[in-house]
Structure formats: structure tokens, C-alpha cells
N, C-alpha and C. Protein backbone atom coordinates (compact mmCIF):
# COMPACT_ATOMS: atom_id res chain seq x y z
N UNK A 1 -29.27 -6.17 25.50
CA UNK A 1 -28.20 -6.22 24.53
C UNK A 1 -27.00 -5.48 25.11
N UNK A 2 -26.03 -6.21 24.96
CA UNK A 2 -24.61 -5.35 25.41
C UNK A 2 -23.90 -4.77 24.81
N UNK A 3 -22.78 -4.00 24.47
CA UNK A 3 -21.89 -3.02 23.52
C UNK A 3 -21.34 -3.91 23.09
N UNK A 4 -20.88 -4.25 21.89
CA UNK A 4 -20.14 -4.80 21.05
C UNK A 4 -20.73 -6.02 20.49
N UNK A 5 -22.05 -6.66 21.09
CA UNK A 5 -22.51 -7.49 20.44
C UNK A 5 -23.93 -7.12 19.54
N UNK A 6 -24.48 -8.12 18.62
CA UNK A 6 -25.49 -7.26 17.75
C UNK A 6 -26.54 -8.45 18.47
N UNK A 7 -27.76 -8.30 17.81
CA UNK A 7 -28.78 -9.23 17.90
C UNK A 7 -28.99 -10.04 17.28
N UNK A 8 -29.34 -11.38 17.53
CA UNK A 8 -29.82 -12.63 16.99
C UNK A 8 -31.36 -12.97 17.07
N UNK A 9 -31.85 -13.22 16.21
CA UNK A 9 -33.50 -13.70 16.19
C UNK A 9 -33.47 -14.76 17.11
N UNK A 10 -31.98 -15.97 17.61
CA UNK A 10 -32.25 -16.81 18.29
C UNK A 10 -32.62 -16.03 19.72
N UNK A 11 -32.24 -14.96 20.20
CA UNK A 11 -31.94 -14.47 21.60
C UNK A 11 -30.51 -14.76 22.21
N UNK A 12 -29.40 -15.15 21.08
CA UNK A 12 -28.39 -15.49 21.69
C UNK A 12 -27.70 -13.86 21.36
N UNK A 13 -26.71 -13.63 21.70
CA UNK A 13 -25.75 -12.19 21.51
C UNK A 13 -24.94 -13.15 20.42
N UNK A 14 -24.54 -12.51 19.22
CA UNK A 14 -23.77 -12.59 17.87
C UNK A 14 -22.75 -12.04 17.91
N UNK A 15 -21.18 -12.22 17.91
CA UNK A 15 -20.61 -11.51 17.59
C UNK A 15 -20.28 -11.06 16.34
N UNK A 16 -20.14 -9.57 15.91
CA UNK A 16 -20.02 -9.01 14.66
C UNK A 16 -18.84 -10.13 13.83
N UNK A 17 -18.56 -9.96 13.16
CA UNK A 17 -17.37 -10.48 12.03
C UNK A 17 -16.62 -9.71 11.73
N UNK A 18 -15.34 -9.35 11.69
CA UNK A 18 -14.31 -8.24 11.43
C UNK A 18 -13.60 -8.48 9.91
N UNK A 19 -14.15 -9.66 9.68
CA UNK A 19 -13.33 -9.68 7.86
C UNK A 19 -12.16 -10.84 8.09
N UNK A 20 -12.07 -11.15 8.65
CA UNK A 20 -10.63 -11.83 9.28
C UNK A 20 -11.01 -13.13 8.46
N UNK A 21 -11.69 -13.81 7.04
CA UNK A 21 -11.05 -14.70 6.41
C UNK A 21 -10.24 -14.83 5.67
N UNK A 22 -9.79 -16.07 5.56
CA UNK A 22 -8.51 -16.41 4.77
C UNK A 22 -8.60 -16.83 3.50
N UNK A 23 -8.06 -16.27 2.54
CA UNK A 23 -7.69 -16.51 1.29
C UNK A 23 -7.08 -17.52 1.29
N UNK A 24 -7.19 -18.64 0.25
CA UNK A 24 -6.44 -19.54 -0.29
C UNK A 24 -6.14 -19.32 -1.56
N UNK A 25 -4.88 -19.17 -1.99
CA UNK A 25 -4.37 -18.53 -3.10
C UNK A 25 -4.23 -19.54 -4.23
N UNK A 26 -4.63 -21.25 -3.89
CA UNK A 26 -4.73 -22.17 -4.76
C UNK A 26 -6.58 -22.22 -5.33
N UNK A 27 -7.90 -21.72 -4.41
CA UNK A 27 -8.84 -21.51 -5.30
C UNK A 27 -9.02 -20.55 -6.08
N UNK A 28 -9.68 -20.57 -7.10
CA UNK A 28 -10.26 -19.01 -7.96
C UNK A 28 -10.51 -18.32 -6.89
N UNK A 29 -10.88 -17.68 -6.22
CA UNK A 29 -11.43 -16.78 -5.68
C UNK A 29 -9.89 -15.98 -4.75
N UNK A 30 -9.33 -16.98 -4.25
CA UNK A 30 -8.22 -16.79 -3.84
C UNK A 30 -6.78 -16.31 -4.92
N UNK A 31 -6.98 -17.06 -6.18
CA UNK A 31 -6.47 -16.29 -6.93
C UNK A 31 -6.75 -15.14 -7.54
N UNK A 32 -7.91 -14.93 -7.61
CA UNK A 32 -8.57 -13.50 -8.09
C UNK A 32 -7.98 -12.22 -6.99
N UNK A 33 -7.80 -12.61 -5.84
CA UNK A 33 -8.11 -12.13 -4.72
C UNK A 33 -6.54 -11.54 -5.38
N UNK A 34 -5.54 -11.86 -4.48
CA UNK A 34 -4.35 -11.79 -4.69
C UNK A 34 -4.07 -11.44 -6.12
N UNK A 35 -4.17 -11.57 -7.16
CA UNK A 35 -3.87 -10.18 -8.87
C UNK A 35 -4.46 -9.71 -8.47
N UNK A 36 -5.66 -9.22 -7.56
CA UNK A 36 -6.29 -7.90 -7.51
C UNK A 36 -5.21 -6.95 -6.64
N UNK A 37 -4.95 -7.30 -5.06
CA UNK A 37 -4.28 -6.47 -4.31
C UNK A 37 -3.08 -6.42 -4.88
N UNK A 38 -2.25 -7.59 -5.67
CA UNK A 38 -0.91 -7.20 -6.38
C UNK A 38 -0.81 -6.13 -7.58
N UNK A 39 -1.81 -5.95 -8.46
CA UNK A 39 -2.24 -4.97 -9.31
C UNK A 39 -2.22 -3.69 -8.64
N UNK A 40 -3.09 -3.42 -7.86
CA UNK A 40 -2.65 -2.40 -6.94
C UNK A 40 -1.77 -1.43 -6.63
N UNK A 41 -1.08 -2.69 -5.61
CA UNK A 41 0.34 -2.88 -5.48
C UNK A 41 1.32 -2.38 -6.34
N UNK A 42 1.57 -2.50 -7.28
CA UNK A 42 2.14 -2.51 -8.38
C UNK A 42 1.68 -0.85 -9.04
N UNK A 43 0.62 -1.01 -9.19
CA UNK A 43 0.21 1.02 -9.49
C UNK A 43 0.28 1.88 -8.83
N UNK A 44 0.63 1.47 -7.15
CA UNK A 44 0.96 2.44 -6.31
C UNK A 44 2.46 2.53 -6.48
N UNK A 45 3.05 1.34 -6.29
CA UNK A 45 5.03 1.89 -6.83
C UNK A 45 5.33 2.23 -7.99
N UNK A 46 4.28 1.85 -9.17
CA UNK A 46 4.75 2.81 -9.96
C UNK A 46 4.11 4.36 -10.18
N UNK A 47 3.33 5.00 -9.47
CA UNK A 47 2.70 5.86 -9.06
C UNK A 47 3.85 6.78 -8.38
N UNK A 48 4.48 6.22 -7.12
CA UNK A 48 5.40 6.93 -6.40
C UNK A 48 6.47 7.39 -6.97
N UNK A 49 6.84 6.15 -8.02
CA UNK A 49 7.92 7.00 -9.05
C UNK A 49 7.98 7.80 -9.90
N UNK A 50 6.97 7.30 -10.01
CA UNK A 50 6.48 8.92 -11.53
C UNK A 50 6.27 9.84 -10.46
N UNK A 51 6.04 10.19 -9.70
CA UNK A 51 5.69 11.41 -8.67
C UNK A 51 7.32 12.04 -8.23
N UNK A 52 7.81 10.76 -8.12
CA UNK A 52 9.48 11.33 -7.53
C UNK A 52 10.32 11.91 -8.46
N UNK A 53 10.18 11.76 -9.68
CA UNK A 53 10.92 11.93 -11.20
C UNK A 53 10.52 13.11 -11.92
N UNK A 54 8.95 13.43 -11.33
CA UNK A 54 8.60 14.47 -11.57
C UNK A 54 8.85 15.99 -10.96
N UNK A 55 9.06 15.68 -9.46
CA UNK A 55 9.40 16.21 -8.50
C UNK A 55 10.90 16.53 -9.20
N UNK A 56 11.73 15.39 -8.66
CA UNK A 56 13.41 15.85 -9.29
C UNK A 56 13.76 16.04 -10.33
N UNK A 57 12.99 15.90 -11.71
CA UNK A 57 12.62 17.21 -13.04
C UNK A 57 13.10 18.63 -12.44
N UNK A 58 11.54 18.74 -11.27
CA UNK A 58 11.35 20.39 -11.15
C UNK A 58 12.82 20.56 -10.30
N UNK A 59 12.73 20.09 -9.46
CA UNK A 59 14.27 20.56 -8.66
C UNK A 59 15.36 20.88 -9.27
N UNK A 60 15.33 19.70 -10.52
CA UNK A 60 16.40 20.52 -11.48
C UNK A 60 16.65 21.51 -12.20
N UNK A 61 15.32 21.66 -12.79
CA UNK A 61 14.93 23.06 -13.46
C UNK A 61 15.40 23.97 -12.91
N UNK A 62 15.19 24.17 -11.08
CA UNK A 62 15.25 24.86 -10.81
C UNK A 62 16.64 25.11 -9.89
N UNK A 63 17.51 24.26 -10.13
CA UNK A 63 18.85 24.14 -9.65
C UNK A 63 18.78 23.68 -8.03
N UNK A 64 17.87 22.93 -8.02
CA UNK A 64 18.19 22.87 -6.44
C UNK A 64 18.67 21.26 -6.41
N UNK A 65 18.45 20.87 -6.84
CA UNK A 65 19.04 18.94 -7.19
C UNK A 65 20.63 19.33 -7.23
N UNK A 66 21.36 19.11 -6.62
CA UNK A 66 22.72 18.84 -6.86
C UNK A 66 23.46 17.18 -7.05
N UNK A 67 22.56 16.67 -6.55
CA UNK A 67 23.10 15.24 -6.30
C UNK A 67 24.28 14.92 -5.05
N UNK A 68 24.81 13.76 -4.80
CA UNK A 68 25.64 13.59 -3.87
C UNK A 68 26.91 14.77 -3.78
N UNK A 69 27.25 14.97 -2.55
CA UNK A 69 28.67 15.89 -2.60
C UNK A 69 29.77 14.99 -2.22
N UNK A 70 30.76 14.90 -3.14
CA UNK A 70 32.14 14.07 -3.36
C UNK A 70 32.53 14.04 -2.09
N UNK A 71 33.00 12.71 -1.64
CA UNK A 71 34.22 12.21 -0.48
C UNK A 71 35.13 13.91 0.20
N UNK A 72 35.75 13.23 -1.32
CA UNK A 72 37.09 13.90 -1.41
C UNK A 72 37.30 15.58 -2.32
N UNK A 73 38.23 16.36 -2.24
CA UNK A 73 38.37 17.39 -2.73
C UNK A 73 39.17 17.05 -3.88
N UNK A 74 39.54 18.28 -4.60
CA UNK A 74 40.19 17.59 -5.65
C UNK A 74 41.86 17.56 -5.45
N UNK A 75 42.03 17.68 -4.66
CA UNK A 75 43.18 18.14 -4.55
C UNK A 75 43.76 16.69 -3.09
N UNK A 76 42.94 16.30 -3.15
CA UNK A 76 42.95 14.69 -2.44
C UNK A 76 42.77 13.43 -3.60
């Protein structure tokens, strides 16, 4: 037996399978597939924002948020 291949009852060397099929997004299974990872998807960006909003809450609280600093002076 060699590294990277597994065993076969035929005596032939098998190569493993890495996952590499393809979804078709027109069967059920393919549609299931895809709302699952878009669901996800979707709870991780809104995840990041509630995390960022929460974050620049505290910054404000604590005066460190200033927001952008103007172009110009006022006197321009």
C-alpha cells in the first residue's frame, strides 16, 4: 500500500474522495444545500454587525469614537 492511497478488497489502490461534488441548485437536495450555506451566510453578517455596533456603543461611552475629521477648518 502506498501514502495517499487507501485499500480496496479488489487489490486495486482507491483513491480517497475529497468532497469535491457538485451541487445542482435545480434538485432538492441542491436546493436544500444552498438555503442552508446562505442561512449561514446571512447570520454571520448579521452577527458581525451586531458585534461592530456594540463595539462603537462602547467607544462612545467612552469618548473614543470621534467619527471622521472635517476637510476643512472653519475658517476655510
Amino acid at each position: 500500500m502506498t501514502s495517499g492511497h487507501l485499500y480496496s478488497p479488489s487489490g486495486e489502490n482507491a483513491a480517497p474522495s475529497r468532497g469535491a461534488t457538485i451541487h445542482d441548485p435545480t434538485d432538492p437536495m441542491g436546493k436544500m444545500f444552498f438555503n442552508i450555506v446562505a442561512a449561514f451566510a446571512e447570520f454571520k453578517a448579521d452577527f458581525i454587525r451586531m458585534r461592530i455596533r456594540e463595539g462603537m456603543a462602547i467607544a462612545r461611552s467612552k469618548g473614543r469614537l470621534k467619527g471622521k475629521q472635517p476637510m476643512f477648518s472653519d475658517r476655510q
